[in-house]
PDB file of N, CA and C in Angstrom:
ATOM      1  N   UNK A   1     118.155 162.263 106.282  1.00  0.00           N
ATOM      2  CA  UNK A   1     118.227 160.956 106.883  1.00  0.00           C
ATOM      3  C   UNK A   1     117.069 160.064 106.415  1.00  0.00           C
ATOM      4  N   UNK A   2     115.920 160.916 106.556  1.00  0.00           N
ATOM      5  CA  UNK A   2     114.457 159.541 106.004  1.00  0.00           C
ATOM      6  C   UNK A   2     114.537 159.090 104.350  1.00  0.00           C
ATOM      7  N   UNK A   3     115.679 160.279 103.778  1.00  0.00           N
ATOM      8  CA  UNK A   3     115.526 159.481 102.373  1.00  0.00           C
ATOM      9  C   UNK A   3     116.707 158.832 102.042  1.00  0.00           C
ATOM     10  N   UNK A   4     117.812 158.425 102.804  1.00  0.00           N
ATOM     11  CA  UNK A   4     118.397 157.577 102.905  1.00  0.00           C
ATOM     12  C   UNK A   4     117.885 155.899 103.308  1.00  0.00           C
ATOM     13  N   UNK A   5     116.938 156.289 104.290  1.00  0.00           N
ATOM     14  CA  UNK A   5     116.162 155.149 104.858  1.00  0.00           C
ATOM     15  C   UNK A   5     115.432 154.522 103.384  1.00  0.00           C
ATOM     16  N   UNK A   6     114.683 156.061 102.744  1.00  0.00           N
ATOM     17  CA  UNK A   6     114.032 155.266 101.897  1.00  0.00           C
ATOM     18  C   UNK A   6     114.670 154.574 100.716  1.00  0.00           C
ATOM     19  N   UNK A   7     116.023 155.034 100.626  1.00  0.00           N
ATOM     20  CA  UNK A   7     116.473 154.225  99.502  1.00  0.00           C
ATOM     21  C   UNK A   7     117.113 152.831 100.063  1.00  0.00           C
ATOM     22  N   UNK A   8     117.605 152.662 101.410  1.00  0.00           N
ATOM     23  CA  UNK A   8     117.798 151.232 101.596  1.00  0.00           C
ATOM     24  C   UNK A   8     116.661 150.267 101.838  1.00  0.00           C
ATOM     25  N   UNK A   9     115.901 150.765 102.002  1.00  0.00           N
ATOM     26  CA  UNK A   9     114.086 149.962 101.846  1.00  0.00           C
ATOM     27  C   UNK A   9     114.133 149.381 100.444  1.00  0.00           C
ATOM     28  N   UNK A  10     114.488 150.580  99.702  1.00  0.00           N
ATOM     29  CA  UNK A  10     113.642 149.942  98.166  1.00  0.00           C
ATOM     30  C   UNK A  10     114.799 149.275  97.952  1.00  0.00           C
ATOM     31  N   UNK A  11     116.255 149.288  97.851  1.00  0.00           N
ATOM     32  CA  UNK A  11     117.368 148.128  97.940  1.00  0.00           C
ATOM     33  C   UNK A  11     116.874 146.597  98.691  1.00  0.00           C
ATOM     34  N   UNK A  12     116.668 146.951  99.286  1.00  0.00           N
ATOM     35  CA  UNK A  12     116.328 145.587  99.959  1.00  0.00           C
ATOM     36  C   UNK A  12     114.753 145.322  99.544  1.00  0.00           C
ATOM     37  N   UNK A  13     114.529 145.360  98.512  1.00  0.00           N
ATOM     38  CA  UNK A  13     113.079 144.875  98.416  1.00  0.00           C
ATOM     39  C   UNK A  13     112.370 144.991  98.900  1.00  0.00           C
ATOM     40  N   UNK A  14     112.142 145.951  99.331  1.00  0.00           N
ATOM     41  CA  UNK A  14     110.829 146.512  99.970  1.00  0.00           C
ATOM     42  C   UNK A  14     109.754 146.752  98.738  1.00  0.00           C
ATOM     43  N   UNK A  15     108.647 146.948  99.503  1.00  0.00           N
ATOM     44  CA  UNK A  15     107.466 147.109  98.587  1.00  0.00           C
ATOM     45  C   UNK A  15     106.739 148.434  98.087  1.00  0.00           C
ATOM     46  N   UNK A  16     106.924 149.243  96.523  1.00  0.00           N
ATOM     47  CA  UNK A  16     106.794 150.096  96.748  1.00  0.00           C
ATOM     48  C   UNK A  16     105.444 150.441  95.537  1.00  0.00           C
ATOM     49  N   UNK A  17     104.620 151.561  95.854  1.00  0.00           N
ATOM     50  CA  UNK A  17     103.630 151.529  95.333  1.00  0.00           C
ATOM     51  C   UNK A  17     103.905 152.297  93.790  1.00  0.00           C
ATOM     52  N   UNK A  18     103.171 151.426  93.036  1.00  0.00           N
ATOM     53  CA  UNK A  18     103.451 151.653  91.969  1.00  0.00           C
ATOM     54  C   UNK A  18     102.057 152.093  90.731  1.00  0.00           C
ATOM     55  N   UNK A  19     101.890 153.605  90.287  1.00  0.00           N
ATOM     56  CA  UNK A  19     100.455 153.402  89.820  1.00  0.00           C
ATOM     57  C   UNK A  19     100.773 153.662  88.117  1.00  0.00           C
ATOM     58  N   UNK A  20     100.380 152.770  87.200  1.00  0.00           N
ATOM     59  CA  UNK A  20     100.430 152.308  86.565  1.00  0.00           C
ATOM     60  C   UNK A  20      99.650 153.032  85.504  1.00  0.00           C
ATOM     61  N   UNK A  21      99.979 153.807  84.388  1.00  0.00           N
ATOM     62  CA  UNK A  21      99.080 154.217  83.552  1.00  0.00           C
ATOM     63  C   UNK A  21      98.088 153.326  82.218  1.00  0.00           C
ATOM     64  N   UNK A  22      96.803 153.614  82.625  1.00  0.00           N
ATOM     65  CA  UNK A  22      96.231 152.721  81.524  1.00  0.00           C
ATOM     66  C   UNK A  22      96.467 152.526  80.216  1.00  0.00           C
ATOM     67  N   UNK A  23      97.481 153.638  79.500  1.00  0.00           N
ATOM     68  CA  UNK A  23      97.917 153.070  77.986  1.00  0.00           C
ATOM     69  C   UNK A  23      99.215 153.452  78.284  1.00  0.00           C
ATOM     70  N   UNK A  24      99.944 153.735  76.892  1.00  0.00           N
ATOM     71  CA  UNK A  24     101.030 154.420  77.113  1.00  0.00           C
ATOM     72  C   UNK A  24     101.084 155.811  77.492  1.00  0.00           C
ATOM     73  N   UNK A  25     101.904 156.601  77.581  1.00  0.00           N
ATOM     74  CA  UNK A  25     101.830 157.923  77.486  1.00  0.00           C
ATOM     75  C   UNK A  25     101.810 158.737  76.292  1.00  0.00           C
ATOM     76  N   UNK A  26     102.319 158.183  75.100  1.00  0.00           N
ATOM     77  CA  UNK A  26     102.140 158.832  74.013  1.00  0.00           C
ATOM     78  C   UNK A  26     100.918 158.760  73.638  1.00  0.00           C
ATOM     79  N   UNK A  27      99.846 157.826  74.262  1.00  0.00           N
ATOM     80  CA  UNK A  27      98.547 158.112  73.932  1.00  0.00           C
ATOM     81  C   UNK A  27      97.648 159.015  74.198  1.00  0.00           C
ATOM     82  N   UNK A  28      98.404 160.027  75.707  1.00  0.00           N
ATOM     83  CA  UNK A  28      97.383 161.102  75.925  1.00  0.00           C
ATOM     84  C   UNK A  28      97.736 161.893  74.941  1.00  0.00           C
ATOM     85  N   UNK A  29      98.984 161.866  74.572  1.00  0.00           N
ATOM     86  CA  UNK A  29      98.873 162.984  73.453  1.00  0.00           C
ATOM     87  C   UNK A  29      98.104 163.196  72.046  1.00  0.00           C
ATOM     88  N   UNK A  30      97.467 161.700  71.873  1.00  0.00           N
ATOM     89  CA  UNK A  30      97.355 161.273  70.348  1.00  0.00           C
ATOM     90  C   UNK A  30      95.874 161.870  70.719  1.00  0.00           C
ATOM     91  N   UNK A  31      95.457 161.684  71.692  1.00  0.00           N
ATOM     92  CA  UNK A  31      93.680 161.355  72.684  1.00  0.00           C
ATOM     93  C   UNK A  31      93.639 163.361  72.320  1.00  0.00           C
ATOM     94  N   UNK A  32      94.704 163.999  72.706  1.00  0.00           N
ATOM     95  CA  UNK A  32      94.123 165.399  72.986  1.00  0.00           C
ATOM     96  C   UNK A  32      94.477 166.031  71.529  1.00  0.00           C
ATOM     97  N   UNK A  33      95.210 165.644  70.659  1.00  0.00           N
ATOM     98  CA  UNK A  33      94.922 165.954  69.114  1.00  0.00           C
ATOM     99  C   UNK A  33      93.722 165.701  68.565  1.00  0.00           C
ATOM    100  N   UNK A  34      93.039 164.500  68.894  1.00  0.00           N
ATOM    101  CA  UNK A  34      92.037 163.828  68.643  1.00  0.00           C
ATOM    102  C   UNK A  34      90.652 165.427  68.755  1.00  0.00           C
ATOM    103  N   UNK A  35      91.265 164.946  70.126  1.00  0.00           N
ATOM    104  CA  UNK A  35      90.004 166.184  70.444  1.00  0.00           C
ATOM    105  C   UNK A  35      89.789 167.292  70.089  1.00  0.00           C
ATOM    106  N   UNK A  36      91.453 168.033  69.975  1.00  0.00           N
ATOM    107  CA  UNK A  36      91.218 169.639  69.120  1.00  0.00           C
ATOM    108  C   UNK A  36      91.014 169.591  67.746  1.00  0.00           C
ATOM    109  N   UNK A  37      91.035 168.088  66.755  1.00  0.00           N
ATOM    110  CA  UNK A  37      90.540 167.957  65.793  1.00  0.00           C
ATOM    111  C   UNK A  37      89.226 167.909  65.427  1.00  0.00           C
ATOM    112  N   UNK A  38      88.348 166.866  66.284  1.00  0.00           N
ATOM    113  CA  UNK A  38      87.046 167.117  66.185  1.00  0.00           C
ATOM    114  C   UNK A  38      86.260 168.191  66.583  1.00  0.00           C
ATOM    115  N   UNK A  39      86.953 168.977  67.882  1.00  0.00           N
ATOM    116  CA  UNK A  39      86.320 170.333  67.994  1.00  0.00           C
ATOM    117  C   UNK A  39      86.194 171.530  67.050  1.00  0.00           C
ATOM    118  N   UNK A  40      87.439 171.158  66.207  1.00  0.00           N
ATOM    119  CA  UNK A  40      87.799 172.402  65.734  1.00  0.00           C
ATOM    120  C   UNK A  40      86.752 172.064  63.744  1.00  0.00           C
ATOM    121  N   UNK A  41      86.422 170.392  63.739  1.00  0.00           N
ATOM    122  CA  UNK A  41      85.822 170.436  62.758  1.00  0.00           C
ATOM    123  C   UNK A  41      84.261 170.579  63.042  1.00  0.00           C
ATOM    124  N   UNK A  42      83.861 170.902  64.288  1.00  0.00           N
ATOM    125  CA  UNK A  42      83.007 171.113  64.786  1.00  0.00           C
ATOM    126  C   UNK A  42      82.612 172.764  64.673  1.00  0.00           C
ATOM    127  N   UNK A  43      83.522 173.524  64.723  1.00  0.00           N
ATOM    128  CA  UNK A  43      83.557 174.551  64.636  1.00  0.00           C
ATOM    129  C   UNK A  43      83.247 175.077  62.793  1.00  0.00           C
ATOM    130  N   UNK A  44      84.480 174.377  62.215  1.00  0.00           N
ATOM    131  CA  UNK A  44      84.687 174.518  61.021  1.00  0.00           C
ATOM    132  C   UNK A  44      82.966 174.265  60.172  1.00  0.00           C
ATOM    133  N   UNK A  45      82.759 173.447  60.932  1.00  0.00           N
ATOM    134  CA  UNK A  45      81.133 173.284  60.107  1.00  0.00           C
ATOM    135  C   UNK A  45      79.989 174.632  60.237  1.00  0.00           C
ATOM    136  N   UNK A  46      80.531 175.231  61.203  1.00  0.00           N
ATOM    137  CA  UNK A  46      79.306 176.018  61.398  1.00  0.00           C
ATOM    138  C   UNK A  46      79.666 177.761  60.831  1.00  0.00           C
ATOM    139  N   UNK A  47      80.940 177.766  59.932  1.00  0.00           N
ATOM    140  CA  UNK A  47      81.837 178.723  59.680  1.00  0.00           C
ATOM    141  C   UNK A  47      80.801 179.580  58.793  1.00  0.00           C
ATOM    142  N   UNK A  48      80.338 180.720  59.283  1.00  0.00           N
ATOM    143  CA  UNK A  48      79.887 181.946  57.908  1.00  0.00           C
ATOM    144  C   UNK A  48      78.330 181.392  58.082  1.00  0.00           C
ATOM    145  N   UNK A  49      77.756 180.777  59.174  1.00  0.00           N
ATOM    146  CA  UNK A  49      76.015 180.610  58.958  1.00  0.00           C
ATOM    147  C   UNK A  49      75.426 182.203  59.652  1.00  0.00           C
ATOM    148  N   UNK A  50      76.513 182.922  59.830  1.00  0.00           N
ATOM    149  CA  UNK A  50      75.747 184.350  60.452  1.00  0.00           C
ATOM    150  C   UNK A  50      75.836 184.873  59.049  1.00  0.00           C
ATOM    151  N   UNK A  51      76.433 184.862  58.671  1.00  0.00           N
ATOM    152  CA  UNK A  51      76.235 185.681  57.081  1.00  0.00           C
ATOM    153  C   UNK A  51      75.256 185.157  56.371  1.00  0.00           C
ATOM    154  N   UNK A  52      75.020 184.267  56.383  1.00  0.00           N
ATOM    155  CA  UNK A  52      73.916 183.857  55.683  1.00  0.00           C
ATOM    156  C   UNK A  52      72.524 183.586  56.116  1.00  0.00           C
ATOM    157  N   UNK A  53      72.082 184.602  57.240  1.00  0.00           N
ATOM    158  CA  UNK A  53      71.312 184.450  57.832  1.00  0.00           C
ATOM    159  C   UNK A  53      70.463 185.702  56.994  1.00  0.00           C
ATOM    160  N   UNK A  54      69.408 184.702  56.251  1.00  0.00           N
ATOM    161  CA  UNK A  54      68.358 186.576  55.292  1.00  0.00           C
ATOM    162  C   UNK A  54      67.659 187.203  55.881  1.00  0.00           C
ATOM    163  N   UNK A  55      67.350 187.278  56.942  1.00  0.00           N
ATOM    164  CA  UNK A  55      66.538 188.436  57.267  1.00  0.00           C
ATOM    165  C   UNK A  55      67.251 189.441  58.297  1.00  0.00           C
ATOM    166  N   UNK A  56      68.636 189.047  58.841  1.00  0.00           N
ATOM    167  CA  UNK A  56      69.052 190.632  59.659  1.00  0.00           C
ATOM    168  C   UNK A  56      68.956 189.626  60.643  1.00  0.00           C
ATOM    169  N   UNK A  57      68.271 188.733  61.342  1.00  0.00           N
ATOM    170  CA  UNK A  57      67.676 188.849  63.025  1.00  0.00           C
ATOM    171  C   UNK A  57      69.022 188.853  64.077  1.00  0.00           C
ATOM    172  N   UNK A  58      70.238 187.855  63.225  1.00  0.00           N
ATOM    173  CA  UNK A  58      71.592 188.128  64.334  1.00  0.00           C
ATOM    174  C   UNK A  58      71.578 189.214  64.543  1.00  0.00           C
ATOM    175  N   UNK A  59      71.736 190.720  63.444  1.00  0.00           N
ATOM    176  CA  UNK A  59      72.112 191.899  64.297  1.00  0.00           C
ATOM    177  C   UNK A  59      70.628 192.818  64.124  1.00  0.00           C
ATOM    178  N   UNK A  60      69.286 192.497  63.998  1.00  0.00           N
ATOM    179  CA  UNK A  60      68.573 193.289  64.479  1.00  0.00           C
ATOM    180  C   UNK A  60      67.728 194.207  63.412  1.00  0.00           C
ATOM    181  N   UNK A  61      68.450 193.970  61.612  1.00  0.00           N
ATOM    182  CA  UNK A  61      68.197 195.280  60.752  1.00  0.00           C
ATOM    183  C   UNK A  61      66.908 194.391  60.296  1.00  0.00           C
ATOM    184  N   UNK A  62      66.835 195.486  58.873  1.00  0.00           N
ATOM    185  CA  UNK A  62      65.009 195.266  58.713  1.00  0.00           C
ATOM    186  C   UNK A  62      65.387 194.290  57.589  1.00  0.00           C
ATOM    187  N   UNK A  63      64.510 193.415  56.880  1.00  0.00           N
ATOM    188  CA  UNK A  63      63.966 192.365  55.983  1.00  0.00           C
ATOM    189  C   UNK A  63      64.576 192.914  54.733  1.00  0.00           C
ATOM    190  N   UNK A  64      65.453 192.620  54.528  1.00  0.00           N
ATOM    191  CA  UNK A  64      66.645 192.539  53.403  1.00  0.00           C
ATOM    192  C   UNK A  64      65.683 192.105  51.994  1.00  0.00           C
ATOM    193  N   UNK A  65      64.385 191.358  52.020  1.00  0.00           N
ATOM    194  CA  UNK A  65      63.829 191.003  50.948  1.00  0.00           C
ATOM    195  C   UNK A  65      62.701 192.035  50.659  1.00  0.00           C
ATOM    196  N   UNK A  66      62.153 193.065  51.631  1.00  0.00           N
ATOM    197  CA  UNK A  66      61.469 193.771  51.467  1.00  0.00           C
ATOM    198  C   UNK A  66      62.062 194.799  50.313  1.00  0.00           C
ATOM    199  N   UNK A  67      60.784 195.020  49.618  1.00  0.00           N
ATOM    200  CA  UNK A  67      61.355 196.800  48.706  1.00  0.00           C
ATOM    201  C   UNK A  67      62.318 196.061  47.373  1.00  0.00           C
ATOM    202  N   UNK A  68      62.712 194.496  47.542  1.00  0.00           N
ATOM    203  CA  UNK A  68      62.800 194.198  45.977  1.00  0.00           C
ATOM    204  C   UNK A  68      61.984 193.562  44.962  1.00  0.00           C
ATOM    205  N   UNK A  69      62.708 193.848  43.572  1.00  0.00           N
ATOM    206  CA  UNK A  69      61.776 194.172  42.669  1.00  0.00           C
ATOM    207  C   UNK A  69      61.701 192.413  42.144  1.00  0.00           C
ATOM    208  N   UNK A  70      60.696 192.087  41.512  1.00  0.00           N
ATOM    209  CA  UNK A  70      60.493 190.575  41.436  1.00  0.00           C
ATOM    210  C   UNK A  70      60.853 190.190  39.875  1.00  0.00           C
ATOM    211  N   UNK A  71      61.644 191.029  39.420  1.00  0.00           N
ATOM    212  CA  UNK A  71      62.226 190.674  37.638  1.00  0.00           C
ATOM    213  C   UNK A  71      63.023 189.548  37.783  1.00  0.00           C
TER     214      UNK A  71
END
């Protein structure tokens, strides 16, 4: 019964609240590509700096430059 009521309200012009999105909607989608793009080139930048770390300290071993020969 009350949503009968409510549809002869909004027939007769009644006033109904309406919330309005600030862009379109295809823009949240463009907004959250956006973002897994820059994160992910965020990521991409920092790709393989553990390997190239010379002395061991990420995992702990001894001085990789020690004990070679200087030819």
């Amino acid at each position: 019964m009350s949503s009968a009521l409510f549809f002869a309200a909004a027939e007769e012009g009644g006033h109904h609240i309406v919330n309005e999105l600030p862009f379109p909607p295809i823009m949240f989608g463009v907004f959250a590509i956006l973002a897994f793009v820059l994160l992910l080139t965020f990521l991409w930048t920092f790709r393989n700096t553990l390997a190239l770390d010379p002395h061991g300290v990420a995992d702990g071993a001894h001085d990789p430059d020690v004990g070679r020969s200087q030819h």
